[in-house]
N, C-alpha and C. Protein backbone atom coordinates (compact mmCIF):
# COMPACT_ATOMS: atom_id res chain seq x y z
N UNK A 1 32.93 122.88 42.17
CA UNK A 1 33.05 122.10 43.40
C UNK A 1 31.75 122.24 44.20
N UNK A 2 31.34 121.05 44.81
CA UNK A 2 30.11 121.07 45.63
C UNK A 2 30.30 121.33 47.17
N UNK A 3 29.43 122.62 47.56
CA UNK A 3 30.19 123.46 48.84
C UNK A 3 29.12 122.09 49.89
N UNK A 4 28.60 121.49 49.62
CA UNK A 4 27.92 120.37 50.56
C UNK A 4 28.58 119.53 51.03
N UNK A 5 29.66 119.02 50.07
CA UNK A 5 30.34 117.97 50.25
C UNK A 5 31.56 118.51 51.31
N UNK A 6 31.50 119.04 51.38
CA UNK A 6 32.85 120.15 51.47
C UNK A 6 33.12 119.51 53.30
N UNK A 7 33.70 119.84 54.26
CA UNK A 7 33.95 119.15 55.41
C UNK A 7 33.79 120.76 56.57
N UNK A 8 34.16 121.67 55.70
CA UNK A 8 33.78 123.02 56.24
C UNK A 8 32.38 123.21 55.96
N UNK A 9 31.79 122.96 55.26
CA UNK A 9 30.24 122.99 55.38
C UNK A 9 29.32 121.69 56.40
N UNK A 10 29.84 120.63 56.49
CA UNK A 10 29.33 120.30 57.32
C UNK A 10 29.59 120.47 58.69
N UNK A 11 30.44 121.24 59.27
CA UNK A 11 30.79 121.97 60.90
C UNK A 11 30.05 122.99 60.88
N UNK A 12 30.02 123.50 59.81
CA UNK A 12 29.11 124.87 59.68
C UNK A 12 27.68 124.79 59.98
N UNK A 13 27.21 123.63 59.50
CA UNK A 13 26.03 122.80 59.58
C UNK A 13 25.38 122.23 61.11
N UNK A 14 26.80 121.56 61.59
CA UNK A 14 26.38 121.23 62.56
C UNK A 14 26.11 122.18 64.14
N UNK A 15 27.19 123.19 63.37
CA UNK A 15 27.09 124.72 64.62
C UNK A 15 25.74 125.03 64.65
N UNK A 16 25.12 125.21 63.37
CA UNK A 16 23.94 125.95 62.74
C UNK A 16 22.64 125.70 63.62
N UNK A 17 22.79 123.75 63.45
CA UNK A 17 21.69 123.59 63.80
C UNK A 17 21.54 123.13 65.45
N UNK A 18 22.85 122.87 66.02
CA UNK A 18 23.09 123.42 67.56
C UNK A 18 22.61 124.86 67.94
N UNK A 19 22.83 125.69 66.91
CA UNK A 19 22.41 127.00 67.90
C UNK A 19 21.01 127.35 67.12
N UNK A 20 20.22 126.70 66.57
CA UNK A 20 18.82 125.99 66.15
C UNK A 20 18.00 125.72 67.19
N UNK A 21 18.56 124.71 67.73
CA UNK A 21 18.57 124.03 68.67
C UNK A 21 18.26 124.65 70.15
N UNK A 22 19.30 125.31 70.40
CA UNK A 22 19.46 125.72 71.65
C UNK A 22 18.13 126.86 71.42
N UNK A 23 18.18 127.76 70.21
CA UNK A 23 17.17 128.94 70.44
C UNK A 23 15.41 128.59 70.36
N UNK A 24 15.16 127.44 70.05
CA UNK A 24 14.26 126.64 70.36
C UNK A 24 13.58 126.31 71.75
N UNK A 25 14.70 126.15 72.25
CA UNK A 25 14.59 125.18 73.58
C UNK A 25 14.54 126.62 74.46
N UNK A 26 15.22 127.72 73.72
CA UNK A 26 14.87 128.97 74.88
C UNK A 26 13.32 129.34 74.81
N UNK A 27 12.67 129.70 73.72
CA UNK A 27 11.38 129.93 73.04
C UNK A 27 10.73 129.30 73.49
N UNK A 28 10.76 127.57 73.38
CA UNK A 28 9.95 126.61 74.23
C UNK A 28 9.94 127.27 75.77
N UNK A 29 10.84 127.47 76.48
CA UNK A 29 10.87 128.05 78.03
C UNK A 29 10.03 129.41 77.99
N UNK A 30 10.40 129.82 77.25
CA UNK A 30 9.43 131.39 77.66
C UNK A 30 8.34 131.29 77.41
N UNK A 31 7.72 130.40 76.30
CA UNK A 31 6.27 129.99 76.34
C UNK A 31 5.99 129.57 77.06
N UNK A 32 6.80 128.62 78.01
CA UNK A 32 5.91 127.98 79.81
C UNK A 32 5.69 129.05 80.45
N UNK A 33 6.51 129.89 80.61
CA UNK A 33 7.01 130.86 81.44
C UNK A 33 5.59 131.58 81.31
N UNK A 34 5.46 132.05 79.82
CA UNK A 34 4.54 133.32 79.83
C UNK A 34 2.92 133.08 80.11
N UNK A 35 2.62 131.36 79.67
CA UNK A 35 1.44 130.38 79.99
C UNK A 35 1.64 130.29 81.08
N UNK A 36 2.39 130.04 81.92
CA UNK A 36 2.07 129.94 84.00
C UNK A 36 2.04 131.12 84.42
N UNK A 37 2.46 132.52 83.79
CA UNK A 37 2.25 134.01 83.89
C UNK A 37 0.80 134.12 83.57
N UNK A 38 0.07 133.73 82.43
CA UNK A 38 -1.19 134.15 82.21
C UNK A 38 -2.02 133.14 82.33
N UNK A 39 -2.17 132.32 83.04
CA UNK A 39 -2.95 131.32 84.01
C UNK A 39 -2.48 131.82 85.54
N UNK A 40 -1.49 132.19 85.83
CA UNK A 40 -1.97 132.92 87.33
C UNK A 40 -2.79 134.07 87.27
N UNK A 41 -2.50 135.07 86.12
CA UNK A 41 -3.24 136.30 85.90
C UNK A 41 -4.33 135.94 86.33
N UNK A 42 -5.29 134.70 85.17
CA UNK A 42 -6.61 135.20 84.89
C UNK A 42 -7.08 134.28 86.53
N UNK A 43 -6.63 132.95 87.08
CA UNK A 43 -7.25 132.74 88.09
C UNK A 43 -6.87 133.50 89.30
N UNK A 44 -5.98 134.48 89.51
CA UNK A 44 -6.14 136.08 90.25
C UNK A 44 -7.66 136.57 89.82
N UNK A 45 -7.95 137.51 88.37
CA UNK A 45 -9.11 137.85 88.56
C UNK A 45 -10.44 137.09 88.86
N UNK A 46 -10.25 135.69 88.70
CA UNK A 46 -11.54 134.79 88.80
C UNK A 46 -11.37 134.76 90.17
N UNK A 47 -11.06 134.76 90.73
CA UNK A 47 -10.94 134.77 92.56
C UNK A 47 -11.04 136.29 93.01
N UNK A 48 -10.75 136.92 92.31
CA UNK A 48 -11.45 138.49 92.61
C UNK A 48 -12.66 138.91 92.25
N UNK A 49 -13.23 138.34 91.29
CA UNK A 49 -14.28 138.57 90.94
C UNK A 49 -15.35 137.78 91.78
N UNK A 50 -15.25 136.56 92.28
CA UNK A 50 -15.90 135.72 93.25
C UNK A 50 -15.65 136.28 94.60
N UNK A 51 -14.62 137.22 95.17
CA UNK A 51 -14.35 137.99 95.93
C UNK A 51 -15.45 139.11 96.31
N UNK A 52 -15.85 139.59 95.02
CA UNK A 52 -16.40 140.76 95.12
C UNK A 52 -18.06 140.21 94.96
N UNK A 53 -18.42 139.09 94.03
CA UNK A 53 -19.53 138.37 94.52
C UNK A 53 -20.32 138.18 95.66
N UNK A 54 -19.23 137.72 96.68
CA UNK A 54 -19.24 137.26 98.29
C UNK A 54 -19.94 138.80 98.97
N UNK A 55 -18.98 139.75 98.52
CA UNK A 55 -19.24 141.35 99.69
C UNK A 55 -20.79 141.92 99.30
């Protein structure tokens, strides 16, 4: 018997690639997250360093 065809394999399938899905879309977020974290970092030190230029 072909477990593809099967009607329990395709719910299984479709859970699968819902929670695919969803853990994607978290990953995508923490990569903004951690890119607007390390673009404030570095233009903090570029404004400190032009800080200390100025004195």
């Amino acid at each position: 018997m072909d477990i593809v065809n099967r009607p329990e394999f395709s719910e299984w399938e479709d859970k699968h690639h819902y929670k695919q899905a969803l853990e994607n879309e978290a990953l995508f977020w923490q990569g903004m997250k951690d890119g607007a974290q390390f673009v404030y970092v570095v233009l903090e030190m570029m404004l400190h360093d032009e800080k200390e230029k100025e004195e």
